[in-house]
N, C-alpha and C. Protein backbone atom coordinates (compact mmCIF):
# COMPACT_ATOMS: atom_id res chain seq x y z
N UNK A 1 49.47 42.58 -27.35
CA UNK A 1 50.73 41.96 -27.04
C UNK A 1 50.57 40.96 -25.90
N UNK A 2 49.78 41.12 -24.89
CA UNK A 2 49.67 40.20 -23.57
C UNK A 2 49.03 39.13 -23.86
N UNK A 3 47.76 39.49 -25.01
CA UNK A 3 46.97 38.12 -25.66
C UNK A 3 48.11 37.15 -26.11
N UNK A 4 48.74 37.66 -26.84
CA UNK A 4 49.44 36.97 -27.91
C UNK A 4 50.46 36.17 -26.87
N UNK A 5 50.77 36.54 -26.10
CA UNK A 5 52.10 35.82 -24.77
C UNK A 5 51.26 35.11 -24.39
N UNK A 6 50.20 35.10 -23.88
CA UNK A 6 49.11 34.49 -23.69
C UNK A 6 48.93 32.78 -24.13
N UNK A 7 48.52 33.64 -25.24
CA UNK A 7 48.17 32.48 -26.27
C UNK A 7 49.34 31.53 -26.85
N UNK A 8 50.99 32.22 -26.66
CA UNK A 8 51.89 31.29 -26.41
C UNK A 8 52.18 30.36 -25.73
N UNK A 9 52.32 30.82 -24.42
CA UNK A 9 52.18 29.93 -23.59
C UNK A 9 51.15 28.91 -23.22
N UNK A 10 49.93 29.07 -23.63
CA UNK A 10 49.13 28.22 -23.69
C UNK A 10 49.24 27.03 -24.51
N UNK A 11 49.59 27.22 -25.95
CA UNK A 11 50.53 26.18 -26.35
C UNK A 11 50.97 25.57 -26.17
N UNK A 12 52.66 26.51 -25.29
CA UNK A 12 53.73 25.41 -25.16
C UNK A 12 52.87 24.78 -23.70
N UNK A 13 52.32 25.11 -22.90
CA UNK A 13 51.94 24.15 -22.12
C UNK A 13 50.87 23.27 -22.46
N UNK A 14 49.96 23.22 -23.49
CA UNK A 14 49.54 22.32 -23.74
C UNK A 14 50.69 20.96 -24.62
N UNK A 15 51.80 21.38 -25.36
CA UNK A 15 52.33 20.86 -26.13
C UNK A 15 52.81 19.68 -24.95
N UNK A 16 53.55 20.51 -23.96
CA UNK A 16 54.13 20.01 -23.13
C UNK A 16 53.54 18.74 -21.87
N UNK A 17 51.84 19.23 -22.23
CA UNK A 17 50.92 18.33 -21.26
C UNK A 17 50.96 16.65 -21.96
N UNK A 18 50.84 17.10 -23.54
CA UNK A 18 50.74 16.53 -24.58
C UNK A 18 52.24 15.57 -25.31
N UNK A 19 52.81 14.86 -24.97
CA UNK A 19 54.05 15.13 -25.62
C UNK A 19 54.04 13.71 -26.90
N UNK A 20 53.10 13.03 -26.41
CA UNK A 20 52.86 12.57 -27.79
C UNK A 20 52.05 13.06 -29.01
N UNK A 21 51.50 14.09 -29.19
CA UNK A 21 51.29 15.02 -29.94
C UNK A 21 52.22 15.07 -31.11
N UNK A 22 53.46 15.15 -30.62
CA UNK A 22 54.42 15.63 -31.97
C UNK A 22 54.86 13.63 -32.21
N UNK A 23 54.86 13.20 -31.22
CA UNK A 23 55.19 11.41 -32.28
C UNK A 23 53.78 11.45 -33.35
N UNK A 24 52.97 11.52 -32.80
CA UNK A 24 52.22 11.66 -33.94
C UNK A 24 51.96 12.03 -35.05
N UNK A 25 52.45 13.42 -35.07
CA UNK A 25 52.74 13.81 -36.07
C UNK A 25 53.32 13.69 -36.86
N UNK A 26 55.07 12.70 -36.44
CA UNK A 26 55.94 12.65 -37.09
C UNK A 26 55.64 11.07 -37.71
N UNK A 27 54.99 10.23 -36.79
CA UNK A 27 54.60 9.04 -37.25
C UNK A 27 53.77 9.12 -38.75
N UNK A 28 53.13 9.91 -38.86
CA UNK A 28 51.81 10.64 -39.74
C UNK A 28 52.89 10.98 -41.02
N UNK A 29 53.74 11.67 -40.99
CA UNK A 29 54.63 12.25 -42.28
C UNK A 29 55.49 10.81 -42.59
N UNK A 30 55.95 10.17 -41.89
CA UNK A 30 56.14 8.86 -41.81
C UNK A 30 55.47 7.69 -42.64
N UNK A 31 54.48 7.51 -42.40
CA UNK A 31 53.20 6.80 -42.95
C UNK A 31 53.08 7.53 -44.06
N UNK A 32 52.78 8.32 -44.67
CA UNK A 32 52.83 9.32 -45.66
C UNK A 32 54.16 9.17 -46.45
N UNK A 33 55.50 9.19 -46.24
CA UNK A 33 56.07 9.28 -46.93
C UNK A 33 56.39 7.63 -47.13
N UNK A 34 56.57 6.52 -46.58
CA UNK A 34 56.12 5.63 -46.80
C UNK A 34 55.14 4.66 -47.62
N UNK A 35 54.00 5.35 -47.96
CA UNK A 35 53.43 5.19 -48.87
C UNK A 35 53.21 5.69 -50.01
N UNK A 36 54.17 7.11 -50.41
CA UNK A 36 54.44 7.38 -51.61
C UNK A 36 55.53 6.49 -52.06
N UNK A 37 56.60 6.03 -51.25
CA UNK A 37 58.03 5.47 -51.90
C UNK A 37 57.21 3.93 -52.62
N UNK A 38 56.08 3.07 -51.67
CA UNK A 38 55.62 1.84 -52.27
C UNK A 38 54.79 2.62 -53.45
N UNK A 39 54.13 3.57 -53.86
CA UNK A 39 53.50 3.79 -55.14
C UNK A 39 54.52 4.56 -55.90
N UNK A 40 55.50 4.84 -55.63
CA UNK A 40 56.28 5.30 -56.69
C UNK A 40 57.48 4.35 -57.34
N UNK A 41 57.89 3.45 -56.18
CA UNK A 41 58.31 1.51 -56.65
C UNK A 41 57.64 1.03 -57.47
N UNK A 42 55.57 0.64 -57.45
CA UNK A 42 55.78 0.01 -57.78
C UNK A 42 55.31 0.51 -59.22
N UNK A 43 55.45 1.75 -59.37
CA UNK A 43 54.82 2.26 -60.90
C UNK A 43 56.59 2.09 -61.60
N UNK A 44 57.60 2.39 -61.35
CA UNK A 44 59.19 2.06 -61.23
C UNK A 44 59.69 0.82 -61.71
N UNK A 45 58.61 -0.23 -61.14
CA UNK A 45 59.55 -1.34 -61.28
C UNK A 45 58.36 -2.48 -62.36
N UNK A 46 58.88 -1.97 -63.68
CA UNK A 46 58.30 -2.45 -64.60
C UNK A 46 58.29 -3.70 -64.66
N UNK A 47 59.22 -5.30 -64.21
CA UNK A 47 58.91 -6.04 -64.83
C UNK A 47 58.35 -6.50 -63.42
N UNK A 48 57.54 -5.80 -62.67
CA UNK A 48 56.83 -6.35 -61.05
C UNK A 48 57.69 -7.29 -60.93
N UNK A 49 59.27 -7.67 -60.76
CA UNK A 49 59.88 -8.67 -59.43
C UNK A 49 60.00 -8.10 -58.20
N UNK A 50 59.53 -7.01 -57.92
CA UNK A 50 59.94 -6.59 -56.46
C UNK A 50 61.37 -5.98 -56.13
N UNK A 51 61.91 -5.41 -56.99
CA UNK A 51 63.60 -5.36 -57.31
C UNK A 51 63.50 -4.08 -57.92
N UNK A 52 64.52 -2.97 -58.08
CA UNK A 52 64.35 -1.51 -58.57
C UNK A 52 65.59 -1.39 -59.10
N UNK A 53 65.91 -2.03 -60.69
CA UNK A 53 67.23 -2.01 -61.06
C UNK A 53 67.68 -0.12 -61.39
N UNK A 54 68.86 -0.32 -61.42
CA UNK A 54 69.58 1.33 -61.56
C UNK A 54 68.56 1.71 -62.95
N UNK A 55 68.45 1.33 -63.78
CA UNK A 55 67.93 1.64 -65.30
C UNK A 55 66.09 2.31 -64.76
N UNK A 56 65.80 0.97 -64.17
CA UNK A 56 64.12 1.26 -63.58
C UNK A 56 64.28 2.27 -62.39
N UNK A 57 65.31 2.99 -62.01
CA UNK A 57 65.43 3.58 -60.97
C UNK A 57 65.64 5.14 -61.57
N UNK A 58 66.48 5.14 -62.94
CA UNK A 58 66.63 6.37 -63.69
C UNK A 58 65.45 6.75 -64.08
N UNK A 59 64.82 5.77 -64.53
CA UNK A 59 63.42 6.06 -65.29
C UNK A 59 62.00 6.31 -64.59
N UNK A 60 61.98 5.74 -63.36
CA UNK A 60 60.88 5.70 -62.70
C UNK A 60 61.26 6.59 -60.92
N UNK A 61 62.15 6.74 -60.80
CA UNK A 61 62.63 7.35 -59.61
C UNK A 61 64.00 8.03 -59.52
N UNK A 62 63.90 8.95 -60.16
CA UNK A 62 65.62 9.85 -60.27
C UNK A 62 66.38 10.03 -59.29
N UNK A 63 65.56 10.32 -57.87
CA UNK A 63 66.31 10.90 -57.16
C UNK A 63 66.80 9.53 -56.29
N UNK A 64 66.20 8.21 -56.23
CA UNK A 64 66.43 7.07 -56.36
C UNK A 64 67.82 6.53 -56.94
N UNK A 65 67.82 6.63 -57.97
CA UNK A 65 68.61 6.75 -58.76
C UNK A 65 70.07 7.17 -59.02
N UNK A 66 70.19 9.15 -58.24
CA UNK A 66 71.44 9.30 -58.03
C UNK A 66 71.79 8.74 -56.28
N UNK A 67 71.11 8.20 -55.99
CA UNK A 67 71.88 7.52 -54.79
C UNK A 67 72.25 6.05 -54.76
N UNK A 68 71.57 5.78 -56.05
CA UNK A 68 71.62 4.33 -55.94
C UNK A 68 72.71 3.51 -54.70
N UNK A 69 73.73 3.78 -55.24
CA UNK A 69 74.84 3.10 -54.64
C UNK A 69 75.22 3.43 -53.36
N UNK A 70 74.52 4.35 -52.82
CA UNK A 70 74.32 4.61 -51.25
C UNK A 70 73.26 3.57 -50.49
N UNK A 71 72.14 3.57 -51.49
CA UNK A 71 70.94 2.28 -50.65
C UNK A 71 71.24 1.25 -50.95
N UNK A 72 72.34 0.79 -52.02
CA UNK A 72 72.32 -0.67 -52.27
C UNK A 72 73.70 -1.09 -51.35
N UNK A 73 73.65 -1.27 -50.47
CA UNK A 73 74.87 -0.80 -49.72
C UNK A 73 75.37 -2.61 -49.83
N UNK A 74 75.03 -3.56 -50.15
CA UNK A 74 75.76 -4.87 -50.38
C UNK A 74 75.25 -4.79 -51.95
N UNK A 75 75.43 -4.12 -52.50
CA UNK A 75 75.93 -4.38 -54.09
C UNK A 75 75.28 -5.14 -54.87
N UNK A 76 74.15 -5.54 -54.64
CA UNK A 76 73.22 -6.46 -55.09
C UNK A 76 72.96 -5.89 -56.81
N UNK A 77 72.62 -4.49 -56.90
CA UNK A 77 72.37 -4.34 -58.28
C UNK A 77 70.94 -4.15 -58.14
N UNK A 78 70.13 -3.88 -57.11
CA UNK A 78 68.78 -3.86 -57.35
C UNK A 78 69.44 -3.43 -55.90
N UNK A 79 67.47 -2.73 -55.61
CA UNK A 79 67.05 -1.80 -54.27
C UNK A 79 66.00 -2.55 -54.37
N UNK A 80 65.53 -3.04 -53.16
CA UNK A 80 63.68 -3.18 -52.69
C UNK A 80 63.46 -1.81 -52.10
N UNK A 81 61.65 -2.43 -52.52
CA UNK A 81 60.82 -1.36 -51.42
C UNK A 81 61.54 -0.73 -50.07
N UNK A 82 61.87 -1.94 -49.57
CA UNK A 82 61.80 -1.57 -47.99
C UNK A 82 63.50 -1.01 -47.75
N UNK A 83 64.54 -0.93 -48.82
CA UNK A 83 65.93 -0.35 -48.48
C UNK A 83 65.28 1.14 -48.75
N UNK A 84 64.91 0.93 -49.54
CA UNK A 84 64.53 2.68 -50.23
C UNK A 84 63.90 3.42 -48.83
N UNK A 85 63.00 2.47 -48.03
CA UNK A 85 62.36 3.28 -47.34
C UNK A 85 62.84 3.82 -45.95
N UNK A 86 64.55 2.61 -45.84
CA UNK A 86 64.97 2.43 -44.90
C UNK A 86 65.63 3.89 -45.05
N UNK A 87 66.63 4.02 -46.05
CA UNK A 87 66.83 5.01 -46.04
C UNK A 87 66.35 6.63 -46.40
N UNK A 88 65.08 6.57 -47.02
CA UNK A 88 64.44 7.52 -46.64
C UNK A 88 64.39 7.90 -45.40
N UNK A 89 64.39 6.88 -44.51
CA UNK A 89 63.93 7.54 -42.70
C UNK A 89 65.15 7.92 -42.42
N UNK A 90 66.40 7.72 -42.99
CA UNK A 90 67.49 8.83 -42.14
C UNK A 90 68.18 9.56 -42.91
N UNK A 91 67.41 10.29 -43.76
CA UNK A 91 67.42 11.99 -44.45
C UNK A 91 66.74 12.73 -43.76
């Protein structure tokens, strides 16, 4: 039991010595999820314009798809890469 308190605290004070440790990390899942949304666009967006219509969005990205009209927030009728990703970062 004293190891183990121990070995807690050693942690949080390293965490704490450390505090960019966790940007990192989160930068890292970041970068990561980031680069699934551009390979899952651009396998999605069949006729390659750079554009993710609702139809290419049912078919190639569902969950894309039922939000559509949350990321296309000026009504354009198409999503890019970079709305999709925008709002990925604040889920």
């Amino acid at each position: 039991m004293r190891k183990m308190k121990l070995a807690a605290w050693t942690l949080a004070l390293a965490a704490a010595a450390h505090p960019g440790l966790g940007r990192a990390d989160a930068k890292a899942d970041a970068d990561k999820r980031d680069k699934d949304i551009e390979e899952r666009f651009t396998a999605a967006d069949k006729d390659h314009d750079g554009k993710l219509t609702l139809a290419e969005a049912k078919a190639g990205m569902p969950r894309v798809a039922r939000g559509f009209d949350k990321i296309d927030k000026e009504k354009k009728g198409y999503l890019t890469v970079d709305q999709i990703k925008a709002f990925a970062a604040t889920q």
